[in-house]
Protein backbone atom coordinates (compact mmCIF):
# COMPACT_ATOMS: atom_id res chain seq x y z
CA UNK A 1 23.74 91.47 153.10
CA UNK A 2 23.24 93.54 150.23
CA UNK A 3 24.41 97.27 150.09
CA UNK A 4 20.59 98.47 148.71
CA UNK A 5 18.05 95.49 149.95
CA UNK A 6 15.66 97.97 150.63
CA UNK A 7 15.39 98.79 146.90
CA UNK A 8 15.23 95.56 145.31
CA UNK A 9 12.02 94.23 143.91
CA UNK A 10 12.01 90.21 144.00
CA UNK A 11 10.47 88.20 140.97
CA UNK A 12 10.49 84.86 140.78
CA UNK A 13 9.70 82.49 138.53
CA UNK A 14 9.91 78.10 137.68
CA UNK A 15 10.91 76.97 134.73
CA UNK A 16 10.81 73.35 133.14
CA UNK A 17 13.81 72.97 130.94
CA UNK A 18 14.06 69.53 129.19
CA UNK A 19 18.16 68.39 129.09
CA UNK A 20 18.27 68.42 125.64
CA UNK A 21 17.50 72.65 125.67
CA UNK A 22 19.43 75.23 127.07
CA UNK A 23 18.11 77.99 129.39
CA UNK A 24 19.27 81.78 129.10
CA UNK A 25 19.05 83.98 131.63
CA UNK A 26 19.47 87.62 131.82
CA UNK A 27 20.21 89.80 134.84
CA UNK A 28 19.42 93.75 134.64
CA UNK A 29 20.63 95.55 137.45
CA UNK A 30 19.83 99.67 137.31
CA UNK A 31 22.58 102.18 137.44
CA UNK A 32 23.16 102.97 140.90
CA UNK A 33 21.78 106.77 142.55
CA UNK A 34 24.70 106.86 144.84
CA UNK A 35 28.02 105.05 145.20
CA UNK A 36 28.49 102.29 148.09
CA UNK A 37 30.56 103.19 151.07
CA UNK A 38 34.35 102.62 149.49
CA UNK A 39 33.34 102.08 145.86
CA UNK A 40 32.03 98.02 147.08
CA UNK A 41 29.22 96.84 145.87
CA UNK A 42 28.06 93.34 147.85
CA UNK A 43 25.23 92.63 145.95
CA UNK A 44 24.32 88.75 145.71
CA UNK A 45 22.05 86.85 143.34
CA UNK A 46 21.05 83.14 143.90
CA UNK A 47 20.20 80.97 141.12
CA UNK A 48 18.53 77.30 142.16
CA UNK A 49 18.29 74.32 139.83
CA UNK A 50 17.62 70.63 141.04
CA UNK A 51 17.59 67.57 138.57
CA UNK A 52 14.70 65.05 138.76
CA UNK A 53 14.07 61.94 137.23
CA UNK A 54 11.97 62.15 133.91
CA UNK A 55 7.93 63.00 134.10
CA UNK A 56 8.49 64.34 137.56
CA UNK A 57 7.08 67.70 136.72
């Protein structure tokens, strides 16, 4: 459970990265309005990739 879910806007996005490339990707997270109960933040981010045989996309 996240300490602000409330607050969190959700974008999402697919991308198509060929092997030979490399993908970078950048997390912003805004400076916080008041501190977490104990100074613990328990925030969580999930990043999914799957592999698929080539022309599958």
């Amino acid at each position: 459970m996240s300490s602000l879910l409330l607050l969190y806007i959700l974008i999402t996005f697919i991308v198509c990265v060929p092997s030979y490339l490399h993908f970078h990707l950048e997390v912003t997270m805004q400076a916080q309005k008041k501190a977490p109960p104990n100074m613990h933040c328990i925030d969580e981010f999930l990043i999914q990739s799957i592999v698929t045989r080539p022309g599958a996309y």
